[in-house]
N, C-alpha and C. Protein backbone atom coordinates (compact mmCIF):
# COMPACT_ATOMS: atom_id res chain seq x y z
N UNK A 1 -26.99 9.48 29.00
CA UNK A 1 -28.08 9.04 29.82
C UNK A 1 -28.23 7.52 29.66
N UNK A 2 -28.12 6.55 30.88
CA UNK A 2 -28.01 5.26 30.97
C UNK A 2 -29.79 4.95 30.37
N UNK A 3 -29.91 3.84 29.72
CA UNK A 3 -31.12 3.35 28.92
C UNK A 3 -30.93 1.88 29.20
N UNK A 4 -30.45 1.24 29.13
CA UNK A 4 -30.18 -0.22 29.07
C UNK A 4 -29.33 -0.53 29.38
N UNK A 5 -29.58 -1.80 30.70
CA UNK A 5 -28.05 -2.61 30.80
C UNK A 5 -28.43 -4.47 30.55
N UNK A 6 -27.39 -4.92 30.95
CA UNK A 6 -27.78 -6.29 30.65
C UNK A 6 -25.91 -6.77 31.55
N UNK A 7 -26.69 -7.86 32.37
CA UNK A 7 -25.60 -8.70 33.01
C UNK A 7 -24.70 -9.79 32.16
N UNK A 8 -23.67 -10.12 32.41
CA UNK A 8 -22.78 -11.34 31.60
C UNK A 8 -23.72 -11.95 32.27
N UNK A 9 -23.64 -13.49 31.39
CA UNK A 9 -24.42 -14.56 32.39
C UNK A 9 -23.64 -15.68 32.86
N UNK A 10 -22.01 -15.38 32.37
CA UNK A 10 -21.05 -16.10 33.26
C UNK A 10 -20.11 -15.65 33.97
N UNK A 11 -19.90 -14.13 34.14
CA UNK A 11 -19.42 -13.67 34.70
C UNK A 11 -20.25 -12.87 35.23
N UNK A 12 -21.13 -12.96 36.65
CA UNK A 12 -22.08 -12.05 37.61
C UNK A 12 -21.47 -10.56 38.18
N UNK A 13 -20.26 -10.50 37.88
CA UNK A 13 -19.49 -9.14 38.11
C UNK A 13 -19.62 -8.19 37.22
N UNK A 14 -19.73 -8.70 35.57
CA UNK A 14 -19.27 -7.80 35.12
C UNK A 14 -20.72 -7.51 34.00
N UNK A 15 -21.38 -6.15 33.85
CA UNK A 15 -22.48 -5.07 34.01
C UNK A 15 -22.13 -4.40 32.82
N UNK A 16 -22.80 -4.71 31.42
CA UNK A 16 -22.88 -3.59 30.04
C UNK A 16 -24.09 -2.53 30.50
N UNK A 17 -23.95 -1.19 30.37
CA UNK A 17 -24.96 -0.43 30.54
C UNK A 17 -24.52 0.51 29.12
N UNK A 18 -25.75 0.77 28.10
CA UNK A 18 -25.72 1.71 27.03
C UNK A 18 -26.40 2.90 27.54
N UNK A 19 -25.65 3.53 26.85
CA UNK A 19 -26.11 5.50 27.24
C UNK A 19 -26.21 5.69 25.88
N UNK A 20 -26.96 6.70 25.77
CA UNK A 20 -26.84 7.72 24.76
C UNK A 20 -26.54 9.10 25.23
N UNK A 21 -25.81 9.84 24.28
CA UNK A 21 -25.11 11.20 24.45
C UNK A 21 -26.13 12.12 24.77
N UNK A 22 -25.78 13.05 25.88
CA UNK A 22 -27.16 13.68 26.79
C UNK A 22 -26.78 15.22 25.69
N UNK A 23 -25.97 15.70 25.22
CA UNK A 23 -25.76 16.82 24.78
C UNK A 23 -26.37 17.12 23.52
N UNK A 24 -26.97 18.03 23.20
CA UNK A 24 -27.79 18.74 22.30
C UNK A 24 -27.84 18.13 20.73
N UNK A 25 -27.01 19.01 19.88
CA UNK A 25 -26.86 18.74 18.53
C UNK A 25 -25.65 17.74 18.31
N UNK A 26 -25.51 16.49 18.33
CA UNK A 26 -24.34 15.80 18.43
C UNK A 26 -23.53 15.51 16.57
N UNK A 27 -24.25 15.62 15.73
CA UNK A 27 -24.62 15.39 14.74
C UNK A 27 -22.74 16.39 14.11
N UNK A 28 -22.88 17.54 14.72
CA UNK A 28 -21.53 18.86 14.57
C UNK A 28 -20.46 18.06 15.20
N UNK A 29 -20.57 17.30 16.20
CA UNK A 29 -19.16 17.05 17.28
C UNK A 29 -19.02 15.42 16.63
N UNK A 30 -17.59 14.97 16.91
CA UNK A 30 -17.39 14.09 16.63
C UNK A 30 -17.48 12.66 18.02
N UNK A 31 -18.60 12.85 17.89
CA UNK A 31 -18.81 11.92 19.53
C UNK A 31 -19.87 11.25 18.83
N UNK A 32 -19.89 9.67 19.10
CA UNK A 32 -20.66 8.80 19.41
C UNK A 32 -22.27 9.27 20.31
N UNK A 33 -23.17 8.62 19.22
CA UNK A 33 -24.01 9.11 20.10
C UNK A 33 -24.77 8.01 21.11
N UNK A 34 -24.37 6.91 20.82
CA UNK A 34 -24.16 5.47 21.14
C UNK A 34 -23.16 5.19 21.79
N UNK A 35 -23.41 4.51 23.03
CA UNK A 35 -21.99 3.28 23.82
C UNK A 35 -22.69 3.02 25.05
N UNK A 36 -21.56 1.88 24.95
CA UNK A 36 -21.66 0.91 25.97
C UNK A 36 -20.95 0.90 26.80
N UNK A 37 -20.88 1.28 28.34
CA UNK A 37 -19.92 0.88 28.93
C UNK A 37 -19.95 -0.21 30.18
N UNK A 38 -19.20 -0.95 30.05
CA UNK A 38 -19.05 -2.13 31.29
C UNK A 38 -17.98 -2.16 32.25
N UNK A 39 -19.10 -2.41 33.08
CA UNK A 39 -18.40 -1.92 34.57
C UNK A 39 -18.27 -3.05 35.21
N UNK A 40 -17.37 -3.34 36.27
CA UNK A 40 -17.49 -4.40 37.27
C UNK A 40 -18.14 -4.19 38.59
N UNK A 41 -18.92 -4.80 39.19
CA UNK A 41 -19.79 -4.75 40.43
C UNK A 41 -19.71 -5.43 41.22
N UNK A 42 -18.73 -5.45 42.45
CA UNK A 42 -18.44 -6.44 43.46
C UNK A 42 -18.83 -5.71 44.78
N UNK A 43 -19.46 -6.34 45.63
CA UNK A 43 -19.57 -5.96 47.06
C UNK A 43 -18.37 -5.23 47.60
N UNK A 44 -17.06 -5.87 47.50
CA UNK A 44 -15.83 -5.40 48.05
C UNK A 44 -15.46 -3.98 47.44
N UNK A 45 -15.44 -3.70 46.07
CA UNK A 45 -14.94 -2.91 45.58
C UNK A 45 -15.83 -1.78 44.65
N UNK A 46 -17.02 -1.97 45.51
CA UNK A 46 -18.36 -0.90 44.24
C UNK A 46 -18.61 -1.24 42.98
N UNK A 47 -18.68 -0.46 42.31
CA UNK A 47 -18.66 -0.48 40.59
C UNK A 47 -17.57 0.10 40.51
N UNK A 48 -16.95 -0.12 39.45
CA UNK A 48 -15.39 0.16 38.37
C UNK A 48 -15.65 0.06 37.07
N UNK A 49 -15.18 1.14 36.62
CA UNK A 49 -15.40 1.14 34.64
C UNK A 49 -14.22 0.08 34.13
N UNK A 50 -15.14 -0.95 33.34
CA UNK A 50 -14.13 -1.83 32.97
C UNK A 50 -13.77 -1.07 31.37
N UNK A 51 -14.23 -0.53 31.28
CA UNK A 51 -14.20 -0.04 29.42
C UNK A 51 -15.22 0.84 28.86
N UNK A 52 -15.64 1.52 27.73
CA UNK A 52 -16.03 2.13 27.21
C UNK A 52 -16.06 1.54 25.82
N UNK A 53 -17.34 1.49 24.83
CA UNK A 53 -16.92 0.77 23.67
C UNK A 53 -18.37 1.54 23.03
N UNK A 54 -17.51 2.38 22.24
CA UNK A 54 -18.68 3.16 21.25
C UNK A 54 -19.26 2.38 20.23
N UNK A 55 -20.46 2.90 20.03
CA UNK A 55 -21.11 2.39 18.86
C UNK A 55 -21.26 2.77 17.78
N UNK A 56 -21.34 1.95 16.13
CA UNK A 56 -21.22 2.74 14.95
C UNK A 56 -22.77 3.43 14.85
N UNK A 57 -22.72 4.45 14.01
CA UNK A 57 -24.30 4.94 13.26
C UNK A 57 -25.14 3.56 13.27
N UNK A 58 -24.80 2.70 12.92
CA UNK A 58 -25.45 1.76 11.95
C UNK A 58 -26.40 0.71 13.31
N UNK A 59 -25.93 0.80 14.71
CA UNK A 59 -26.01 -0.20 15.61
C UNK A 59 -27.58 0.91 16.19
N UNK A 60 -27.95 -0.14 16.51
CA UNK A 60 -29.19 0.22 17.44
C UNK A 60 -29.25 0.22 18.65
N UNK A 61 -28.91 -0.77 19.18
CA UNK A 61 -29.04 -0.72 20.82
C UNK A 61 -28.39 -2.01 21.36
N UNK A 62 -27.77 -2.40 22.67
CA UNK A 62 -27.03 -3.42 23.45
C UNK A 62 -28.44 -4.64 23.42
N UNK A 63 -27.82 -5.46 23.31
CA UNK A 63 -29.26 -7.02 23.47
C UNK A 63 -28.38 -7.59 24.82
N UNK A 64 -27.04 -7.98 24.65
CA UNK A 64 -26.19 -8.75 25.85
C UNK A 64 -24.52 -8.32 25.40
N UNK A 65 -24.42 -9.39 27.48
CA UNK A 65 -23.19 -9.53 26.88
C UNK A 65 -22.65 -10.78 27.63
N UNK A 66 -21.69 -11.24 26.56
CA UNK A 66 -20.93 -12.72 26.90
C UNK A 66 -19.37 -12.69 26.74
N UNK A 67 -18.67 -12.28 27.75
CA UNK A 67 -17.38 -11.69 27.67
C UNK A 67 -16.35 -12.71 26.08
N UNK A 68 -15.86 -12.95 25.42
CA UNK A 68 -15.42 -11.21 25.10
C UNK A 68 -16.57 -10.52 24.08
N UNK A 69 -17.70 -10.83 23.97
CA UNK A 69 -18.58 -9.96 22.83
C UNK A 69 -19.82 -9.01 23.68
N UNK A 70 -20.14 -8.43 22.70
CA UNK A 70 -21.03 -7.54 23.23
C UNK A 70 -22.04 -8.03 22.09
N UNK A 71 -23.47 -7.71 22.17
CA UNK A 71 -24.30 -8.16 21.13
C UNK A 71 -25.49 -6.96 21.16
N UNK A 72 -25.46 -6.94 19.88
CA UNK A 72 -26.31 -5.39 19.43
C UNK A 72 -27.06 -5.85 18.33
N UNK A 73 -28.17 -4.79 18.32
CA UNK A 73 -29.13 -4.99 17.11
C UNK A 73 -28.00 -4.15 15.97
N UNK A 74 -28.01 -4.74 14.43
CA UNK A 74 -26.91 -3.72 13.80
C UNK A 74 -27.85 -4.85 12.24
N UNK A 75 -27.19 -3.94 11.27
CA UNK A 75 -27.39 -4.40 9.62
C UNK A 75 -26.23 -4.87 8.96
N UNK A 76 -24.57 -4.97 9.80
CA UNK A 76 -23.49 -5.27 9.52
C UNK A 76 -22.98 -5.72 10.18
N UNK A 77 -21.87 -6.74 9.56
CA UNK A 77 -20.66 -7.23 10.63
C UNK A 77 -21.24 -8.48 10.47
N UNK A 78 -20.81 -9.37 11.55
CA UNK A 78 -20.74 -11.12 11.92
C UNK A 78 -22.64 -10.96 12.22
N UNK A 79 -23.39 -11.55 11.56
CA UNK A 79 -24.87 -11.50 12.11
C UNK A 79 -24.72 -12.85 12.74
N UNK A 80 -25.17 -13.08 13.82
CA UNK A 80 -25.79 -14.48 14.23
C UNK A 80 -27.27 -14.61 13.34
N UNK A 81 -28.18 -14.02 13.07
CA UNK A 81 -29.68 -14.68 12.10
C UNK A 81 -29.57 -13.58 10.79
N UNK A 82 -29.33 -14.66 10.06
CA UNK A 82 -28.87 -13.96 8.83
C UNK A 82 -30.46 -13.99 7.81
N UNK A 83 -31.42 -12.72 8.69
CA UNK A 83 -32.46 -12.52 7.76
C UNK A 83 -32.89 -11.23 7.62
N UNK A 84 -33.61 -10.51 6.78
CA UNK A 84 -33.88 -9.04 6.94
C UNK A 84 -34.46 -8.69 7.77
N UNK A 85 -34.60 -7.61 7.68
CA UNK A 85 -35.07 -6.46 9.19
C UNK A 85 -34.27 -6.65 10.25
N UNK A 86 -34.30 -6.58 11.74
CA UNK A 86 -33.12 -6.09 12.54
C UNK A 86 -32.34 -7.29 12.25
N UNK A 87 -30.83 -6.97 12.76
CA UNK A 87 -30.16 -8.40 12.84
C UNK A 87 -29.41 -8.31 14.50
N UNK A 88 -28.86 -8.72 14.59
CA UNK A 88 -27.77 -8.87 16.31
C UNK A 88 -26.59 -9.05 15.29
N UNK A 89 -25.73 -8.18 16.21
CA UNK A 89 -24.33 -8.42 15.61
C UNK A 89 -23.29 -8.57 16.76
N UNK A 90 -22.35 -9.13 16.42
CA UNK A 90 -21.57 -9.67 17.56
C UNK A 90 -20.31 -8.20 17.21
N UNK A 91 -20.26 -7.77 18.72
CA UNK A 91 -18.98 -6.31 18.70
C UNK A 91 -17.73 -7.30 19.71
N UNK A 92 -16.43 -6.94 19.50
CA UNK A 92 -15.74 -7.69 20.52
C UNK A 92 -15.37 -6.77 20.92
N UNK A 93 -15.59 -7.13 22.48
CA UNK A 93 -15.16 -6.03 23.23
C UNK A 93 -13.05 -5.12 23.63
N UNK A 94 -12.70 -4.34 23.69
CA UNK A 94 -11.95 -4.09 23.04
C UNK A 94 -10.43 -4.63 23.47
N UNK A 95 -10.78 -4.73 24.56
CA UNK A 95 -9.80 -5.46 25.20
C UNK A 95 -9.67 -6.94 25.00
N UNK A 96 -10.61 -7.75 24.17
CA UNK A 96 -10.42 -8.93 23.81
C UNK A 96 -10.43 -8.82 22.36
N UNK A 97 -9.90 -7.75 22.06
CA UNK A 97 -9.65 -7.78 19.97
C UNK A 97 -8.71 -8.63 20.13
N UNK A 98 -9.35 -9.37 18.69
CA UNK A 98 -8.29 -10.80 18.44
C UNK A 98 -8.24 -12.15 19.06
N UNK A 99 -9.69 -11.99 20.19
CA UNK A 99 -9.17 -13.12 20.99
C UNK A 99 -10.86 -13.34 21.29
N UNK A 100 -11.58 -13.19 20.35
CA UNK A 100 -13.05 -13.43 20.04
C UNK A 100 -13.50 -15.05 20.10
N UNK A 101 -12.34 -15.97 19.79
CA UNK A 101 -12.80 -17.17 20.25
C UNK A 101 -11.20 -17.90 20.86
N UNK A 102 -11.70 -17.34 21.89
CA UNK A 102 -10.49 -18.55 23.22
C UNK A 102 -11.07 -19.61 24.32
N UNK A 103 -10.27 -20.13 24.71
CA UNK A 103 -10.41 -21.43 25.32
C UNK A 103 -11.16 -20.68 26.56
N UNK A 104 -11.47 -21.05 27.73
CA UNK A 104 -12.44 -21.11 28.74
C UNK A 104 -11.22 -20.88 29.95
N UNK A 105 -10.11 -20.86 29.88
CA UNK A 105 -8.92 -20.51 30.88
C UNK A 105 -8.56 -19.44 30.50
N UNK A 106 -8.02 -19.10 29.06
CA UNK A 106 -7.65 -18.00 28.41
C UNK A 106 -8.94 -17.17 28.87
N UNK A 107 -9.61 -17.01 28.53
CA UNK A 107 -10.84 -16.08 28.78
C UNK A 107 -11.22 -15.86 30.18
N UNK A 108 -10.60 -16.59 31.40
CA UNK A 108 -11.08 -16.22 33.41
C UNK A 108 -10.16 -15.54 32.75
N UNK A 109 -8.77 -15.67 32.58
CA UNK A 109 -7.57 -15.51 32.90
C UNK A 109 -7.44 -13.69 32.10
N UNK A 110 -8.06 -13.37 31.23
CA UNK A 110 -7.98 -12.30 30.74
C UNK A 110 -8.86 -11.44 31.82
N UNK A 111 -9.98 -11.48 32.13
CA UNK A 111 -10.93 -11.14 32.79
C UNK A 111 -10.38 -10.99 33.88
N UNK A 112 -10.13 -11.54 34.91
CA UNK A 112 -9.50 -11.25 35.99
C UNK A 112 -8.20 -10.41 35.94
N UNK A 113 -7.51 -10.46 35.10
CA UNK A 113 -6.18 -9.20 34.58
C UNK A 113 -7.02 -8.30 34.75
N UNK A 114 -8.26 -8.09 33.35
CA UNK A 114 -9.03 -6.77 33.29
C UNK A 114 -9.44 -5.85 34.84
N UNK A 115 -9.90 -7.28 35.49
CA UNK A 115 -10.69 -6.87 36.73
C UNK A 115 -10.00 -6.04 37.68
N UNK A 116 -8.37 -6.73 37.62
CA UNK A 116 -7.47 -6.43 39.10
C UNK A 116 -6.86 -5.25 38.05
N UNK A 117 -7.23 -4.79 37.30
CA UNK A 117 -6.60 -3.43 36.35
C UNK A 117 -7.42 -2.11 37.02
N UNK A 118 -8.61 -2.53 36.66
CA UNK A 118 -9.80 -1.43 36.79
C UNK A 118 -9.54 -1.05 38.84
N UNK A 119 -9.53 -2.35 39.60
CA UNK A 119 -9.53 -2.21 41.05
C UNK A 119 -8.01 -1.40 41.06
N UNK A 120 -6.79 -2.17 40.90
CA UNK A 120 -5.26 -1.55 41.45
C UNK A 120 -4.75 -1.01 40.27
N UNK A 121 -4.85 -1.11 39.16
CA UNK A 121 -3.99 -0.32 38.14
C UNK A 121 -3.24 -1.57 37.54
N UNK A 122 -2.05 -1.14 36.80
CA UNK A 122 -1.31 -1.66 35.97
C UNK A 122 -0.42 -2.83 36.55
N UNK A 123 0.49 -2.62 37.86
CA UNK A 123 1.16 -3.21 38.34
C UNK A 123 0.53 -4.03 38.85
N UNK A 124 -0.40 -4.12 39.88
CA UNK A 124 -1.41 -5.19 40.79
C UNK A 124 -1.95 -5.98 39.46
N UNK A 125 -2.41 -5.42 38.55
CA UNK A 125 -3.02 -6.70 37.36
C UNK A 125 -2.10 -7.03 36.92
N UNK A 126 -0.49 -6.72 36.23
CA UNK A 126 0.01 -7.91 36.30
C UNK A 126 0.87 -8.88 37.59
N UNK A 127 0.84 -8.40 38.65
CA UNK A 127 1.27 -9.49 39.39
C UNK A 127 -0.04 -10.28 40.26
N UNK A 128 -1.23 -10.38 40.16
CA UNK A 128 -1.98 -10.79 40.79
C UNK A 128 -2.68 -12.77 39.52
N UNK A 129 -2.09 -13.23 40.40
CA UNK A 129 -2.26 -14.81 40.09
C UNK A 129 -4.05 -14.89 39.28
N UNK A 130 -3.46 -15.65 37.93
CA UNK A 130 -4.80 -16.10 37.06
C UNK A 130 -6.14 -17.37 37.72
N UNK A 131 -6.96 -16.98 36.85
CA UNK A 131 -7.80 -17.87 37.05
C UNK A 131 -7.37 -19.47 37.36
């Protein structure tokens, strides 16, 4: 069940919305009862699931997102305000593991791969020209 979304604020396409798991006792199954998923939203092409990115026990809820991170209330990991009670923690989203701090070309240039992935598939994202 969708609860919260939050827009990139440099990329206007691309849409984090958190759900929580609608099914009963989740606690027995090995499913996340937490995630995020981000979608792309263009006039031309509807919404498209750009990804799926579960959340640990430990995370509370989506605050933003700034491609490649996602930012959550959490008690672990990279804190941006390193004081007690809630903190924000920076998640990288999964398709940018490893690449949490890139240049401003590197980063259209991934994004738009992602984008023309989710619209045509595998082949159209890689032959379709970068940022």
């Amino acid at each position: 069940m969708p609860d919260t979304h939050c827009w990139d604020v440099e990329e206007p396409k691309l849409l984090a919305v958190q759900s929580h798991a609608a099914v009963g006792d989740v606690s027995a199954l090995d499913v996340p009862t937490l995630e995020v998923a981000t979608l792309f939203s263009t006039p031309d092409d509807g919404v498209l699931l750009q990804d799926c990115h579960p959340l640990a026990p430990s995370h509370g809820g989506l605050v933003g997102i700034l491609v490649p991170n996602l930012y959550v209330f959490g008690r672990a990991g990279e804190l941006l305000v390193p004081k007690e009670g809630p903190q924000v923690e920076i998640v990288t989203m999964k398709q940018f593991a490893g690449l949490h701090a890139v240049d401003e070309g590197t980063r259209a240039a991934l994004l738009s791969f992602s984008y023309y992935l989710a619209v045509c598939g595998l082949d159209v994202g890689f032959s379709q020209p970068t940022a």
